[in-house]
C-alpha atoms as a PDB file:
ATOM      1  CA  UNK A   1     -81.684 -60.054 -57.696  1.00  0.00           C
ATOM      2  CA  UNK A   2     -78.923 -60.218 -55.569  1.00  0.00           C
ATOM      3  CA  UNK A   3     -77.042 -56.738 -54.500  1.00  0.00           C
ATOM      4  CA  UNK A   4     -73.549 -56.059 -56.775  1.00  0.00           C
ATOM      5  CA  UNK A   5     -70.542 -55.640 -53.823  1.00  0.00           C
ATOM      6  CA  UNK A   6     -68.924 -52.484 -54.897  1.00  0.00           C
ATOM      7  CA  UNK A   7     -65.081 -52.205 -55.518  1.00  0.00           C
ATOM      8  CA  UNK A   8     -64.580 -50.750 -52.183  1.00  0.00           C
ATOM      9  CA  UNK A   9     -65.514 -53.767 -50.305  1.00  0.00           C
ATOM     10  CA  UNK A  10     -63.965 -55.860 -52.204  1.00  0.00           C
ATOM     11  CA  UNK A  11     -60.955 -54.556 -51.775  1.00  0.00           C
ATOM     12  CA  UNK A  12     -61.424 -53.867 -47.980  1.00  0.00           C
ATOM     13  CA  UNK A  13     -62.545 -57.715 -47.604  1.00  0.00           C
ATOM     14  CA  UNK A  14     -59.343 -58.718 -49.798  1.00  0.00           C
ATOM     15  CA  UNK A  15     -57.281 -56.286 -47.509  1.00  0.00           C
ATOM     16  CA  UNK A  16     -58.326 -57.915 -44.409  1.00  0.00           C
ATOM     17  CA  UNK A  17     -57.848 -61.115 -45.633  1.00  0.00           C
ATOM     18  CA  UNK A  18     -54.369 -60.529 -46.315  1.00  0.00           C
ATOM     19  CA  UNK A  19     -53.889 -58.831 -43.056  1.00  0.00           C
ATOM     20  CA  UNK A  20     -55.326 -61.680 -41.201  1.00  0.00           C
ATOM     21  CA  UNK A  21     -53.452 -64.370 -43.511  1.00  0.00           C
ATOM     22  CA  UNK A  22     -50.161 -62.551 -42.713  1.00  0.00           C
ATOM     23  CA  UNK A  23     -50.992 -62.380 -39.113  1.00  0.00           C
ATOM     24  CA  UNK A  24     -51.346 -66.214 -39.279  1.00  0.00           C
ATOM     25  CA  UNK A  25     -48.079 -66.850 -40.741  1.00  0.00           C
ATOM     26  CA  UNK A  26     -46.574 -64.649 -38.043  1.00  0.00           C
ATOM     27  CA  UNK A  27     -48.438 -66.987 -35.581  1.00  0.00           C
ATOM     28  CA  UNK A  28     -47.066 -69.978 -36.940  1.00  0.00           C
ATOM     29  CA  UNK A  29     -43.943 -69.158 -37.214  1.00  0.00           C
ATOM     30  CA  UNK A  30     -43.654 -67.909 -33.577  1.00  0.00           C
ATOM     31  CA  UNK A  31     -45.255 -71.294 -32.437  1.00  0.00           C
ATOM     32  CA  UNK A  32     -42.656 -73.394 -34.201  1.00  0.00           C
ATOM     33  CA  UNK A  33     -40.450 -71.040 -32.754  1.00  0.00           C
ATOM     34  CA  UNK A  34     -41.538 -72.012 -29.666  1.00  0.00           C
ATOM     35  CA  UNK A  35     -41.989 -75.530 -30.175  1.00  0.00           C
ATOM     36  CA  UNK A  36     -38.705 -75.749 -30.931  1.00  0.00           C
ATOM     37  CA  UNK A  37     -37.462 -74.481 -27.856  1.00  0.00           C
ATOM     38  CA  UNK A  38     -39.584 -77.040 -26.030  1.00  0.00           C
ATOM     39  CA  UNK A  39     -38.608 -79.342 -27.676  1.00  0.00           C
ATOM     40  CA  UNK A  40     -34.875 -78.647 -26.749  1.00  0.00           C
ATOM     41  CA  UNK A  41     -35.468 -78.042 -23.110  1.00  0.00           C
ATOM     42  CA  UNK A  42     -36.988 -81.746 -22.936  1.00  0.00           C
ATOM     43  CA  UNK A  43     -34.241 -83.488 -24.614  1.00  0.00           C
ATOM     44  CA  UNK A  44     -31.951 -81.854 -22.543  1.00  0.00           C
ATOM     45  CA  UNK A  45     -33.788 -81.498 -19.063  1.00  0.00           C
ATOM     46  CA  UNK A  46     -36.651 -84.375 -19.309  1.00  0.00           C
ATOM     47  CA  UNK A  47     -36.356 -87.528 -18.232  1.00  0.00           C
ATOM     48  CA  UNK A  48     -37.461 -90.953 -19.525  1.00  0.00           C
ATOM     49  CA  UNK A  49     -40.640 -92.248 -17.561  1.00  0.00           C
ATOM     50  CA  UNK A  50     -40.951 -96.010 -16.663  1.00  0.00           C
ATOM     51  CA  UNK A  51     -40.924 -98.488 -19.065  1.00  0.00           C
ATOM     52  CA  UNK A  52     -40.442 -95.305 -21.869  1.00  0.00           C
ATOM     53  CA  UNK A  53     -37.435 -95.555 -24.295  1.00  0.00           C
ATOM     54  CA  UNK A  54     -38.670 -92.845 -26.756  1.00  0.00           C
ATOM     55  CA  UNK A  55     -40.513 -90.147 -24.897  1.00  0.00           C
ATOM     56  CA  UNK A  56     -39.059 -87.488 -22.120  1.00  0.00           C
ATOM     57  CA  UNK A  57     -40.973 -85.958 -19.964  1.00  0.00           C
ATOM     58  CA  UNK A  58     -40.642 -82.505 -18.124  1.00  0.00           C
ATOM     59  CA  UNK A  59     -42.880 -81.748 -15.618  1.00  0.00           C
ATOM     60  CA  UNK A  60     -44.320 -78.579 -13.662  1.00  0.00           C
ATOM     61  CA  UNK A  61     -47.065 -77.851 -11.586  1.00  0.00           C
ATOM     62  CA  UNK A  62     -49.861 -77.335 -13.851  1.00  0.00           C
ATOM     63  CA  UNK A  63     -48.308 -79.137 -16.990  1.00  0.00           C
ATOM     64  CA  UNK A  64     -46.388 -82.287 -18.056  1.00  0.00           C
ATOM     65  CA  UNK A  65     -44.257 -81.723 -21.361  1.00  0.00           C
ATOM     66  CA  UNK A  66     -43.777 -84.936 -23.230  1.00  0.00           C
ATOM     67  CA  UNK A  67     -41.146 -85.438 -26.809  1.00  0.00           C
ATOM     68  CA  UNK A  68     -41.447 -88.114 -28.424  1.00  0.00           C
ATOM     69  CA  UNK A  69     -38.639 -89.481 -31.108  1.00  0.00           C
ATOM     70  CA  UNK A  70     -40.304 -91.760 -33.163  1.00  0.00           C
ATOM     71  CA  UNK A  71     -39.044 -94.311 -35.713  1.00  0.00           C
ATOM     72  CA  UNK A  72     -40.373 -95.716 -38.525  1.00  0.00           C
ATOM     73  CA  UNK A  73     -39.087 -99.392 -39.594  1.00  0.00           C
ATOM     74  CA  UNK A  74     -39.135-101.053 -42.896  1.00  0.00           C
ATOM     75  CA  UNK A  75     -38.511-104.174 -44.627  1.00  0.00           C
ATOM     76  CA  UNK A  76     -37.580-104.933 -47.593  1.00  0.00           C
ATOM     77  CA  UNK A  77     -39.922-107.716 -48.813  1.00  0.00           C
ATOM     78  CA  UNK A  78     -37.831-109.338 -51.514  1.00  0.00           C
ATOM     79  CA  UNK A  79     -34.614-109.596 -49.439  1.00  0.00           C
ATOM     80  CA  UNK A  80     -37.024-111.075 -46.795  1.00  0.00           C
ATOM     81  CA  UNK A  81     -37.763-113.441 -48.596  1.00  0.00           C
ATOM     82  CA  UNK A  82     -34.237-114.128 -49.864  1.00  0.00           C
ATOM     83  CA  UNK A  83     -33.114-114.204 -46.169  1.00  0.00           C
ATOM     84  CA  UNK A  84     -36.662-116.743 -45.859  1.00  0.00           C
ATOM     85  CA  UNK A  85     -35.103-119.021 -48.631  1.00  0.00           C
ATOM     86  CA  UNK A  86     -31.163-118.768 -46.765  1.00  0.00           C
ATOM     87  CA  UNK A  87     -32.779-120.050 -43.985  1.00  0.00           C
ATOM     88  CA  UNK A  88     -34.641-122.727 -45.240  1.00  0.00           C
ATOM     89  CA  UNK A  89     -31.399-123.853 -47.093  1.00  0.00           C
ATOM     90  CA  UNK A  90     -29.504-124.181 -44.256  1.00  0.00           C
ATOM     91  CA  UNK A  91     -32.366-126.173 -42.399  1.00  0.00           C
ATOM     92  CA  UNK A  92     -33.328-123.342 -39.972  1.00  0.00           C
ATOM     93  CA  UNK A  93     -36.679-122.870 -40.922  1.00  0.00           C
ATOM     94  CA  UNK A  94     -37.780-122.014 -37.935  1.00  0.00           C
ATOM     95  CA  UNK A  95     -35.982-119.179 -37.708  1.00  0.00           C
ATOM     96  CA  UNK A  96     -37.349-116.878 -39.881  1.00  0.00           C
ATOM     97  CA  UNK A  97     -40.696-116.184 -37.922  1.00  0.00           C
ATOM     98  CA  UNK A  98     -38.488-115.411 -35.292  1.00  0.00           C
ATOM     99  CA  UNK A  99     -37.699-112.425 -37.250  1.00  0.00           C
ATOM    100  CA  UNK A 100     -40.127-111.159 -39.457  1.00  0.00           C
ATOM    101  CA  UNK A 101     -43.999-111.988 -39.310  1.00  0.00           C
ATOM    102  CA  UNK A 102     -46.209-111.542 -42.603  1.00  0.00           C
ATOM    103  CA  UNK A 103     -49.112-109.133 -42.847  1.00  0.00           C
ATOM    104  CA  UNK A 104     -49.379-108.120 -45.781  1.00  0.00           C
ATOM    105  CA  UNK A 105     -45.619-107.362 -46.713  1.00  0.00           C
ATOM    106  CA  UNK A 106     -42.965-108.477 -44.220  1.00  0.00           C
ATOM    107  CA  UNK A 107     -42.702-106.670 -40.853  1.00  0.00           C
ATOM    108  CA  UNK A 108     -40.251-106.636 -37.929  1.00  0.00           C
ATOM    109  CA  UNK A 109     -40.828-109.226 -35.220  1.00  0.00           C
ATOM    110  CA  UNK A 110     -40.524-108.876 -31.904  1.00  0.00           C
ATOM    111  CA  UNK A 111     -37.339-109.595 -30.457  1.00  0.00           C
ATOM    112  CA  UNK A 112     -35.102-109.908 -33.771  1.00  0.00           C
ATOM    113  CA  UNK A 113     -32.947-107.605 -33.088  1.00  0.00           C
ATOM    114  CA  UNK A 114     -32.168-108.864 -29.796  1.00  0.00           C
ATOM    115  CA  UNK A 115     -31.843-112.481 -31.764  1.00  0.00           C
ATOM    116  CA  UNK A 116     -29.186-111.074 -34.092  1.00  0.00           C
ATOM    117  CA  UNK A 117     -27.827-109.246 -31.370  1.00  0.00           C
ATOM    118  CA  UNK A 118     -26.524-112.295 -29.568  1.00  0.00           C
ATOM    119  CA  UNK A 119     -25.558-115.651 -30.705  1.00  0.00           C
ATOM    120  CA  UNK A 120     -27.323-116.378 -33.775  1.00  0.00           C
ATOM    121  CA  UNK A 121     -28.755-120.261 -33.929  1.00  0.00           C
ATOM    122  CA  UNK A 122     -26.820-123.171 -35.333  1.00  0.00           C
ATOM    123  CA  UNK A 123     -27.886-123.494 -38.789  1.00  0.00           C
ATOM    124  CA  UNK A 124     -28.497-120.013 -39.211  1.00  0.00           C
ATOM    125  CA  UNK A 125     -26.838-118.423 -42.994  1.00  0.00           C
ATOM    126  CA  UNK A 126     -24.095-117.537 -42.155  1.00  0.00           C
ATOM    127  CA  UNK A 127     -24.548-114.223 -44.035  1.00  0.00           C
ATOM    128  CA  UNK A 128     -27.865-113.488 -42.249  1.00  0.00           C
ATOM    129  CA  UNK A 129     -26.584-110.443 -40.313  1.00  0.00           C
ATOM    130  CA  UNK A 130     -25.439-108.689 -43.788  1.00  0.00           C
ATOM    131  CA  UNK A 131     -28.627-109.794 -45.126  1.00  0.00           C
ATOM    132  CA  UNK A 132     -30.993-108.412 -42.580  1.00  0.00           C
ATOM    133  CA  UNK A 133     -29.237-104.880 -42.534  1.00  0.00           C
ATOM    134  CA  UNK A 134     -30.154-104.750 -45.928  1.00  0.00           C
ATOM    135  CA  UNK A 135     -33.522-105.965 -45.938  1.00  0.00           C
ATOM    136  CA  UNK A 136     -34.783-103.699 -42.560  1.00  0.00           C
ATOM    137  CA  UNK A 137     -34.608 -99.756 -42.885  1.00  0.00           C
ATOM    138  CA  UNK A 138     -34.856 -97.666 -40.395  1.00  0.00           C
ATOM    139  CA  UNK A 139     -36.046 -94.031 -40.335  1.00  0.00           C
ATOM    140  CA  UNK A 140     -36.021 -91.498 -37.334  1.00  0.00           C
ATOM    141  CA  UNK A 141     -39.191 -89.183 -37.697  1.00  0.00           C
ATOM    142  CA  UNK A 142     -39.475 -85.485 -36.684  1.00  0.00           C
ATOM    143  CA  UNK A 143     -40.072 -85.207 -32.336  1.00  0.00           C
ATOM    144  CA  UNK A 144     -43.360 -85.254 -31.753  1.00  0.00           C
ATOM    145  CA  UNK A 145     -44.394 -82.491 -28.881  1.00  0.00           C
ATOM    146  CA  UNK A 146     -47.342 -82.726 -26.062  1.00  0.00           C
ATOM    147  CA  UNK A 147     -48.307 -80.372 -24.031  1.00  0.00           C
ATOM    148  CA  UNK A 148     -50.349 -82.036 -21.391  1.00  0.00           C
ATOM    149  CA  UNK A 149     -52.320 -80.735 -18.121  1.00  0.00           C
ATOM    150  CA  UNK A 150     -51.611 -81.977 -14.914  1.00  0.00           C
ATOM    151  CA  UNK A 151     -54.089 -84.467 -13.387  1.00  0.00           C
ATOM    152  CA  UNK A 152     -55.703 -83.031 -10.071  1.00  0.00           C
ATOM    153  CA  UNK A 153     -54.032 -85.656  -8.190  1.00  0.00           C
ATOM    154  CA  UNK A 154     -50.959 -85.333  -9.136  1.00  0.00           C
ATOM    155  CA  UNK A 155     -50.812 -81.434  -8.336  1.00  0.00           C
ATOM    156  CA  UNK A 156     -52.222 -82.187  -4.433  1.00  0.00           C
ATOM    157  CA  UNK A 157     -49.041 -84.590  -4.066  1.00  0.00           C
END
């Protein structure tokens, strides 16, 4: 049969746990402290590396700091496929896939923005703009930090 744990080291074993459960919090708190300030020194001091529209980048000599704003995008299946059905109306059904693509719900396509940006096609509803901003949501997420070392090569340049 087992040994009974007396009361004393119970309570020593919940004491520690405590101890080391409060020393974590501290911990966490000081990183997102920290993180924080990263975070701002980027945004304001980084710069965006080529071909990057999202992510700064700061660099020293041993390590490369990288934010990253990210965005989530939605779309509104039904009024997809209202705007799907004001296209086909007005006899520009080929327009639609130039906006949205199906997966399994509706989902941006490439390049629509930058096709209701400009001149929209002949034939296009005339209300399409209106109806797009409602159908496509989008969310900016929380920066996203990384904390990256330096490849050899780049610290003998």
């Amino acid at each position: 049969m087992p040994e009974t744990i007396s009361c004393a080291t119970v309570d020593g074993l919940a004491k520690e746990y405590i101890e080391k459960a409060a020393a974590c919090d501290m911990a966490e708190q000081e990183l997102k402290a920290l993180r924080d300030i990263i975070i701002a020194r980027v945004q304001e001091e980084g710069s965006y590396p080529p071909r990057a529209t999202k992510t700064k980048v700061l660099a020293g000599e041993e390590f490369d700091l990288r934010v990253t704003e990210p965005t989530e995008i939605s779309v509104d299946s039904k009024t997809a496929e209202r705007i799907k059905a004001a296209c086909l109306r007005a006899g520009a059904g080929r327009l639609f896939p130039k906006l949205f693509r199906k997966v399994e719900s509706f989902v941006l396509a490439g390049g629509a923005e930058k096709l209701l940006n400009g001149n929209l096609p002949e034939r296009a509803p005339r209300n399409l703009r209106s109806l797009f901003a409602r159908a496509v949501r989008v969310k900016d997420l929380a920066p996203q930090l990384e904390v990256k070392k330096r490849k050899q090569q780049q610290e003998a340049a």
